[in-house]
Protein backbone atom coordinates (compact mmCIF):
# COMPACT_ATOMS: atom_id res chain seq x y z
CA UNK A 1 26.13 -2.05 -25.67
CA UNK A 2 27.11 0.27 -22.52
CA UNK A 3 26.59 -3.39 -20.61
CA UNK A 4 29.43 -5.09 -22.79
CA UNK A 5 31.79 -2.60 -23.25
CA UNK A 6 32.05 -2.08 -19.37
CA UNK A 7 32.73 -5.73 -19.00
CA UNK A 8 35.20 -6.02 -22.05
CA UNK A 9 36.77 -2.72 -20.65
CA UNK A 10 39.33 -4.49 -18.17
CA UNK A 11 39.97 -7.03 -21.58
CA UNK A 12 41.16 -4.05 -24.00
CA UNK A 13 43.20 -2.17 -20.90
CA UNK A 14 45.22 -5.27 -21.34
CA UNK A 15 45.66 -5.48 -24.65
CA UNK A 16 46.61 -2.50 -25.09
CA UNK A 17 49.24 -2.67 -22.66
CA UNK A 18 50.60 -5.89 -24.09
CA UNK A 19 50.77 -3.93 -27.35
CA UNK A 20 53.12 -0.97 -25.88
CA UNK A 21 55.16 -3.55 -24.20
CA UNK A 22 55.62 -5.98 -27.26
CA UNK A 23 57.70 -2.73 -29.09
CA UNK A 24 59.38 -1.69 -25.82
CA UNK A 25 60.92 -5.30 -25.78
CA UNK A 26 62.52 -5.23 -29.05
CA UNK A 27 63.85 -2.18 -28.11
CA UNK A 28 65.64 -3.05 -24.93
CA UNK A 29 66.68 -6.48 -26.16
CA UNK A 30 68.42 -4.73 -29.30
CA UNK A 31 66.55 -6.31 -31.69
CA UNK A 32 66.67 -4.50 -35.09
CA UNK A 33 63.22 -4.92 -36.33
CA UNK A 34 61.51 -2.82 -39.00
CA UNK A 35 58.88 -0.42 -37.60
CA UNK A 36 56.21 -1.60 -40.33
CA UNK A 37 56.91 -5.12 -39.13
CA UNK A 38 55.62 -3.82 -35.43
CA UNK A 39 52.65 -2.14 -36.61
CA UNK A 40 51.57 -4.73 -38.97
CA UNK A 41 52.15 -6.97 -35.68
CA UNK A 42 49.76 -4.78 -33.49
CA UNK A 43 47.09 -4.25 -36.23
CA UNK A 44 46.81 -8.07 -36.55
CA UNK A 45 46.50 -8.74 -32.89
CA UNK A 46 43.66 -5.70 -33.05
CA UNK A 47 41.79 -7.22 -35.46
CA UNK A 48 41.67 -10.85 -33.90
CA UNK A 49 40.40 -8.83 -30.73
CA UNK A 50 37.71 -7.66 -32.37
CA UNK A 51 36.74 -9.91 -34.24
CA UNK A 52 36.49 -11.70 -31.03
CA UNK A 53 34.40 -9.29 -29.65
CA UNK A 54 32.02 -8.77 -32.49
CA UNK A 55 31.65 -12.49 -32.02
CA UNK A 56 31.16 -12.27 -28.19
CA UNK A 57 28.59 -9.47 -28.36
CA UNK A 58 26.57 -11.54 -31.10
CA UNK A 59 25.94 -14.46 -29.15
CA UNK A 60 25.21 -12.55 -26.15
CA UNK A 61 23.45 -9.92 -27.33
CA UNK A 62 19.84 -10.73 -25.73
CA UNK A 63 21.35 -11.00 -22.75
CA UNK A 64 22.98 -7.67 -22.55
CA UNK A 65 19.74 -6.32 -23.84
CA UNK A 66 17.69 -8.09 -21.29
CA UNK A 67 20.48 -7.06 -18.71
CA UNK A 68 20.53 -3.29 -19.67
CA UNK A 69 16.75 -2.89 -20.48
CA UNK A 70 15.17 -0.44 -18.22
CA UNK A 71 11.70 -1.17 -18.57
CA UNK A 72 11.30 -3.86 -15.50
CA UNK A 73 7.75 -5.50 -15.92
CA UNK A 74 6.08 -5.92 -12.63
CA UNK A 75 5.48 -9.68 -13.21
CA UNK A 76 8.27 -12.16 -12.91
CA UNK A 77 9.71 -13.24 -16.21
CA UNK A 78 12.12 -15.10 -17.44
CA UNK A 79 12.64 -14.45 -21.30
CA UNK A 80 15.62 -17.06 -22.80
CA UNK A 81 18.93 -15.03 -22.75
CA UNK A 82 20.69 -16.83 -25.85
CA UNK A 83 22.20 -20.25 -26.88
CA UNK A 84 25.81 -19.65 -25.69
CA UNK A 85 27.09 -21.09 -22.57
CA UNK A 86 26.72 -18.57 -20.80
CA UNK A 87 23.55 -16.87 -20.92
CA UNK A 88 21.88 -20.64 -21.16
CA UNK A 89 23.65 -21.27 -17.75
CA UNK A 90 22.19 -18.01 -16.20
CA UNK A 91 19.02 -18.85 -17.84
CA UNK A 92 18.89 -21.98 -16.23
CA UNK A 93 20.13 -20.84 -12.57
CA UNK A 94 17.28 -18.16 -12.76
CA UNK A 95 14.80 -20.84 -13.82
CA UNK A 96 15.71 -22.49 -10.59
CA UNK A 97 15.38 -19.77 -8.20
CA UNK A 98 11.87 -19.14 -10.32
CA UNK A 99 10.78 -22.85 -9.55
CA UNK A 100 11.44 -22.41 -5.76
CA UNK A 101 10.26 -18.92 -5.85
CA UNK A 102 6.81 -19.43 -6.92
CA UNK A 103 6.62 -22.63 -4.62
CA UNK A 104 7.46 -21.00 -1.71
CA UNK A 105 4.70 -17.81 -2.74
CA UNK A 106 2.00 -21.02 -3.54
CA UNK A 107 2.78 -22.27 0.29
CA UNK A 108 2.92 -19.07 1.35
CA UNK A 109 -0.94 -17.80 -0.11
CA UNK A 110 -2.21 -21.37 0.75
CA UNK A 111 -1.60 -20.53 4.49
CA UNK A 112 -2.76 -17.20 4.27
CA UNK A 113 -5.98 -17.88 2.82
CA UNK A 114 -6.36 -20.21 5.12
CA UNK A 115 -5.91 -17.81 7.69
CA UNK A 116 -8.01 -15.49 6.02
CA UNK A 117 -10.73 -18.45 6.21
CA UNK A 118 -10.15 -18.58 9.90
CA UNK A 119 -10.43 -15.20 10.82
CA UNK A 120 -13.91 -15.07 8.78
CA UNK A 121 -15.26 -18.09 10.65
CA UNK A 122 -14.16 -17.08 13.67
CA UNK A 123 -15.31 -13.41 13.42
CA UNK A 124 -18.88 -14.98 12.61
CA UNK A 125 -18.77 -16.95 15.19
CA UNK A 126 -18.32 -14.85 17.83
CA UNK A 127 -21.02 -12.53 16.30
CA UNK A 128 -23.22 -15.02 16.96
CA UNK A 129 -23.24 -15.46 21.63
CA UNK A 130 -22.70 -11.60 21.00
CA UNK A 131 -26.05 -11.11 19.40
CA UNK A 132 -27.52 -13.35 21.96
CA UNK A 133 -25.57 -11.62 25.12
CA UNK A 134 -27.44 -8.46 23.63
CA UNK A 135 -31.00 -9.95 23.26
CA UNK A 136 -30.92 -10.83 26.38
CA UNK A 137 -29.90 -7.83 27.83
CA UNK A 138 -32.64 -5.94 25.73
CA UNK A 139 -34.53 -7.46 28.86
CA UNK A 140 -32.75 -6.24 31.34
CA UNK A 141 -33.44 -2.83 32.49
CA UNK A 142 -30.93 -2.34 35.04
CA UNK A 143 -27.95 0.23 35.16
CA UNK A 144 -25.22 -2.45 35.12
CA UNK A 145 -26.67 -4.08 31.69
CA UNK A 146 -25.62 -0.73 30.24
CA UNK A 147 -22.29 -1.20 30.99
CA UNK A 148 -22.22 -4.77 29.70
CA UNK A 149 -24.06 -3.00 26.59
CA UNK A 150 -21.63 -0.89 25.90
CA UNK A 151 -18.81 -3.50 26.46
CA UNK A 152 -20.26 -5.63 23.86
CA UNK A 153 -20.54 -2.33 21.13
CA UNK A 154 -16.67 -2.44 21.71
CA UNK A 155 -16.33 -6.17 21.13
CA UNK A 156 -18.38 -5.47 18.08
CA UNK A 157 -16.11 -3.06 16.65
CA UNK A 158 -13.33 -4.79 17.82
CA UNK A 159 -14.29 -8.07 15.40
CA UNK A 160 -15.18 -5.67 12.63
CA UNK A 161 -11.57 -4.13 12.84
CA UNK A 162 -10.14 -7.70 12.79
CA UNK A 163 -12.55 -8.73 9.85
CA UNK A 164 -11.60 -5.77 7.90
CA UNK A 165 -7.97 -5.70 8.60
CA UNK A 166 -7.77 -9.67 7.51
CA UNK A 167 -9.76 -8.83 4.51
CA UNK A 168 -7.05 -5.72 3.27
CA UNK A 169 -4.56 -7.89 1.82
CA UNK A 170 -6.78 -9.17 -0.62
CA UNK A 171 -8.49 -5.96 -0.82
CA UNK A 172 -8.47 -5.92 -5.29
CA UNK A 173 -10.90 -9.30 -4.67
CA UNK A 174 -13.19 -7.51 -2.10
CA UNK A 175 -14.62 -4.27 -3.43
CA UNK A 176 -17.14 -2.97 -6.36
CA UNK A 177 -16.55 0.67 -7.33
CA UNK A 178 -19.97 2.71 -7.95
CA UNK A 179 -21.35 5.96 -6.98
CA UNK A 180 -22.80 6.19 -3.71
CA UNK A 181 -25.20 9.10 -2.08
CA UNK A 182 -22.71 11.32 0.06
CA UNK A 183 -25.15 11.96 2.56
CA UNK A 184 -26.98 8.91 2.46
CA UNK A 185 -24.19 6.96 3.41
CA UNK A 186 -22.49 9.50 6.06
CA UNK A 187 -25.91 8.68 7.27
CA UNK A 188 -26.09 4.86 7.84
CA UNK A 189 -22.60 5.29 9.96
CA UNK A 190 -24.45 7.66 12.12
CA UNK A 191 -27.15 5.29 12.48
CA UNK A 192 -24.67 2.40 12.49
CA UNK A 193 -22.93 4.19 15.62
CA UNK A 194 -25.78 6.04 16.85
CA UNK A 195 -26.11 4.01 20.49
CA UNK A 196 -22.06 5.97 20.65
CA UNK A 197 -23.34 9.10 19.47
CA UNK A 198 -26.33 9.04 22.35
CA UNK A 199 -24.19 7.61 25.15
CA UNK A 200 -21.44 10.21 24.73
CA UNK A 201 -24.37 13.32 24.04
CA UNK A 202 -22.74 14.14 20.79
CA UNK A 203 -24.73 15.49 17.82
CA UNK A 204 -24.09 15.27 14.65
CA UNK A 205 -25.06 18.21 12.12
CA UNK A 206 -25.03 17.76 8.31
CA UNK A 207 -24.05 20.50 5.43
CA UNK A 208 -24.21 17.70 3.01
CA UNK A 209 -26.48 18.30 -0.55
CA UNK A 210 -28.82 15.41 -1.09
CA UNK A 211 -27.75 15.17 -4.88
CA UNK A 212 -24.25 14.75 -4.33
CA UNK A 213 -22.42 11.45 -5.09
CA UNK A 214 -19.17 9.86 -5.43
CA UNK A 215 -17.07 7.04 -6.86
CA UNK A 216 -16.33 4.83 -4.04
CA UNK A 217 -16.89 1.20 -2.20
CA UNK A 218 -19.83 1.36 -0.45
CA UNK A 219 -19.00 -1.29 2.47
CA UNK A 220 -15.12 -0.39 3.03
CA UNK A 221 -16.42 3.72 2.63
CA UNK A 222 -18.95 3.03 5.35
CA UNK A 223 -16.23 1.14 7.31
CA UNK A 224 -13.87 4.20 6.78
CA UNK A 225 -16.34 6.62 8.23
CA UNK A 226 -17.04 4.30 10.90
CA UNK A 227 -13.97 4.68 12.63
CA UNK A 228 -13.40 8.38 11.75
CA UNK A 229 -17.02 8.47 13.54
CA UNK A 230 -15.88 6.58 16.24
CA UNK A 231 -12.78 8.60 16.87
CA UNK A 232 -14.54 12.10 16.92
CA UNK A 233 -17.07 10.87 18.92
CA UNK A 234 -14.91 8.93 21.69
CA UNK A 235 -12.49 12.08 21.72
CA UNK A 236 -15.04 14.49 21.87
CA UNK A 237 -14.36 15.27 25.31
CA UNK A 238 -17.97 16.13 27.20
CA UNK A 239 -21.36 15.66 26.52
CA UNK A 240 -22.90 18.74 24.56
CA UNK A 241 -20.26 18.97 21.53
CA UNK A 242 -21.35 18.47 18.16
CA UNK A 243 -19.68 16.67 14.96
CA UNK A 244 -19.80 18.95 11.57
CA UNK A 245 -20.04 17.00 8.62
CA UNK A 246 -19.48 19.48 5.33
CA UNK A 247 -19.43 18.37 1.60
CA UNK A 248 -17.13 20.87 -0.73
CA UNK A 249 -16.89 21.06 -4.04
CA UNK A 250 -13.17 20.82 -5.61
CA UNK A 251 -13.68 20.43 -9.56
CA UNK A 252 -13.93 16.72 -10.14
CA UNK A 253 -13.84 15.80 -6.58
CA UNK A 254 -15.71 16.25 -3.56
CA UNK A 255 -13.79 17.03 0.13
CA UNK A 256 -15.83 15.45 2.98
CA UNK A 257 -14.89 17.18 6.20
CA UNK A 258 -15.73 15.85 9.74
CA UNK A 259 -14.95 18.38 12.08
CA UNK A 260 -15.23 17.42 15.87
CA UNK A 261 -14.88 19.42 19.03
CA UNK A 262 -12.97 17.21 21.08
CA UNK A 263 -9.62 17.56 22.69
CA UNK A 264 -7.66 17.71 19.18
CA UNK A 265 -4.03 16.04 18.92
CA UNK A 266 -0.82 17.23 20.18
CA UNK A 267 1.02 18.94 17.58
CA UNK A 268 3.82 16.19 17.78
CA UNK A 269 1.33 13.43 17.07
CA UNK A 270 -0.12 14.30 14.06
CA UNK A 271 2.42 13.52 11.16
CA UNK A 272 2.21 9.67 13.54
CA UNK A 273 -1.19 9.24 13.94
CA UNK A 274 -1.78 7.21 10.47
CA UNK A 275 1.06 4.71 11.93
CA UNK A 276 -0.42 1.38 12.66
CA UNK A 277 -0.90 0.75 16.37
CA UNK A 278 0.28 4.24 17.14
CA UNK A 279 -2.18 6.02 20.21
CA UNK A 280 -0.28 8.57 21.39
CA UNK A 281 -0.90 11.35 24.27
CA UNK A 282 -4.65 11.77 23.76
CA UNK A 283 -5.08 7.97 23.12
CA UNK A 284 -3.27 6.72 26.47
CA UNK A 285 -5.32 9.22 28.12
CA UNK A 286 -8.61 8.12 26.85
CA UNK A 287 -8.01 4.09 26.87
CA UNK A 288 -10.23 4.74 23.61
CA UNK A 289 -7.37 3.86 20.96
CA UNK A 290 -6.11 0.46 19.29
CA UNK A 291 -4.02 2.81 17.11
CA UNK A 292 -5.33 1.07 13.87
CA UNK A 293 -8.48 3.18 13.15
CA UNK A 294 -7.37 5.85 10.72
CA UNK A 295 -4.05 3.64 9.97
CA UNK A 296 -6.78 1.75 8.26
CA UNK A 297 -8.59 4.95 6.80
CA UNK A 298 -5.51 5.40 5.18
CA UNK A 299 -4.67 2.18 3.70
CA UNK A 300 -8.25 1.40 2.63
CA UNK A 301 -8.08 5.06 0.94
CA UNK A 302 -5.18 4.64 -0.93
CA UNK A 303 -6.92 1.65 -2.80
CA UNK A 304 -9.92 3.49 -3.44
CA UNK A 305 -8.11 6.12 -5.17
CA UNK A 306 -9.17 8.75 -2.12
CA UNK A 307 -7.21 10.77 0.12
CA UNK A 308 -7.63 11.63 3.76
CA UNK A 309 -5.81 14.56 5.07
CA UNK A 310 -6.02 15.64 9.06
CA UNK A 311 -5.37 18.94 10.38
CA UNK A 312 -5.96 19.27 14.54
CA UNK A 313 -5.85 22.08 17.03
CA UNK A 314 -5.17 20.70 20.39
CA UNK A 315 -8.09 21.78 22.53
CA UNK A 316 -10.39 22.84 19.81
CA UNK A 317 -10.87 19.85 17.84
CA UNK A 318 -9.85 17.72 15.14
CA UNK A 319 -10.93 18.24 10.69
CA UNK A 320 -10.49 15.00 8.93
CA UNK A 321 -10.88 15.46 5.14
CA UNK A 322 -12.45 12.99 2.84
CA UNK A 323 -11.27 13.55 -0.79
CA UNK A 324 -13.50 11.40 -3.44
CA UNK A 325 -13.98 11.34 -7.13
CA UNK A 326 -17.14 13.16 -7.97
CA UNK A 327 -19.83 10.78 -9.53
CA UNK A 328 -22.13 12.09 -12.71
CA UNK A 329 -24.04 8.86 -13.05
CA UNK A 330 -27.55 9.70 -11.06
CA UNK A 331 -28.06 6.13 -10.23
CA UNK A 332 -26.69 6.40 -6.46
CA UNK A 333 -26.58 3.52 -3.74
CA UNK A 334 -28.59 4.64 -0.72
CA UNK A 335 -31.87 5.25 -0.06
């Protein structure tokens, strides 16, 4: 109703100063004409006006109530607005926009899950000369195969951060919620990264209870800590530091914090650092950063229903804090 009168508003202005100036012309012209004969004159012309607009809000009705409704639905929809010519034109004109609308989304998903596709096969692919490349320099015992190993562990991770990030958009058809061991799978991304942990002389150090579990992903929550991991470690500054990894109860959820040593993150960085391909100072110092590790952690996160909080002193190291839905159900993944 607020819809129509604000578009009849300009309509009744009008009439109502056509029925001030209707008397005011008799008057100047002289004319002698009964008072009752005016009124009875501006009641009739009110009541054809609305009975117009009773009519007009009848056969428009659904489509002010569609147009003033302020429960949007998420899905596109396009409900019929009434049989008057107007709403039936604006019914159609939507239905067109709809039409191209949802043809250009179809072309648009067909080439990227196509792209998607690509990615995947390529990824593989690669995986494939760089498991070779490795094998055969398991046979090599000279120092310069190290340094080609630990080339490859970066195209490794490199892959598995283009995999991962391909694989986000159509993150709802890629994950299984269920409760997972705490420590058993903070554990496999140690092992998983262990060759880092060794070459950089980090160690990590566990105040994690056995029995605990949480709600989560298991692949995309091993892929989370995977590049926190890799980030603590690579930042960790000298051989000798150690990586804290602490489980705290919070009611129905469970706070996971990894607490390095390193070098920490400038106090100007921090409210940045979950900005995709953001590095700052520390990471253009280090050559370590793509600036789409914990940009990642964040997104992937969000989805799970977690939260990741950071909190850094520069010089004295860097807390990242892991906050998951507490599982009952003793049936855990892990070993």
């Amino acid at each position: 109703m607020k819809l129509f009168l604000r578009e009849h508003l300009p309509l009744m202005l009008f009439f109502a100063v056509q029925m001030l100036l209707v008397p005011l012309l008799y008057w100047l012209t002289g004319e002698d004409r009964p008072f009752t004969v005016v009124l009875y004159g501006v009641l009739l012309s009110s009541v054809v006006l609305l009975v117009y607009l009773v009519y007009r809000y009848l056969s428009h009705r659904t489509m002010y109530q569609e147009l003033s409704s302020e429960e949007l639905s998420e899905e596109f929809s396009n409900p019929p607005l009434g049989e008057a010519p107007l709403p039936e034109a604006i019914h159609e004109r939507i239905s067109h926009y709809e039409r191209l609308y949802r043809e250009q989304l179809h072309r648009h998903q067909s080439g990227t899950d196509q792209h998607l596709a690509f990615v995947n096969r390529w990824v593989h692919q690669m995986k494939t000369p760089l498991s070779v490349i490795q094998l055969t320099l398991d046979e090599v015992e000279e120092a310069p195969a190290e340094h080609i190993r630990e080339e490859l562990e970066r195209i490794r991770k490199g892959l598995e951060m283009v995999l991962y990030t391909a694989r986000l958009d159509r993150f709802e058809q890629d994950f299984a919620v269920e409760a997972v061991g705490l420590r058993a799978a903070v554990s496999e991304s140690i092992v998983e990264n262990r060759k880092l942990f060794i070459r950089k002389g980090i160690t990590p150090v566990f105040h994690i209870d056995d029995r605990i579990s949480v709600y989560t992903d298991a692949k995309w929550f091993r892929f989370m800590l995977g590049q926190i991991l890799t980030n603590a470690v690579n930042y960790s500054g000298s051989p000798g530091k150690k990586i804290q990894f602490t489980a705290e109860e919070a009611g129905k959820h469970i706070k996971l914090h990894i607490r390095d040593e390193g070098i920490g993150i400038a106090p100007e960085d921090i409210n940045r650092v979950f900005h995709p391909y953001f590095t700052g100072e520390r990471g253009r110092q280090y050559h370590e950063s793509t600036g789409m590790g914990l940009y990642l952690v964040r997104e992937i996160a969000r989805k799970l229903d977690h939260s990741v909080e950071l909190d850094s002193t520069l010089g004295e190291g860097t807390t990242v804090t892991l906050t998951l839905r507490r599982a009952e159900n003793q049936d855990t993944y892990g070993p």
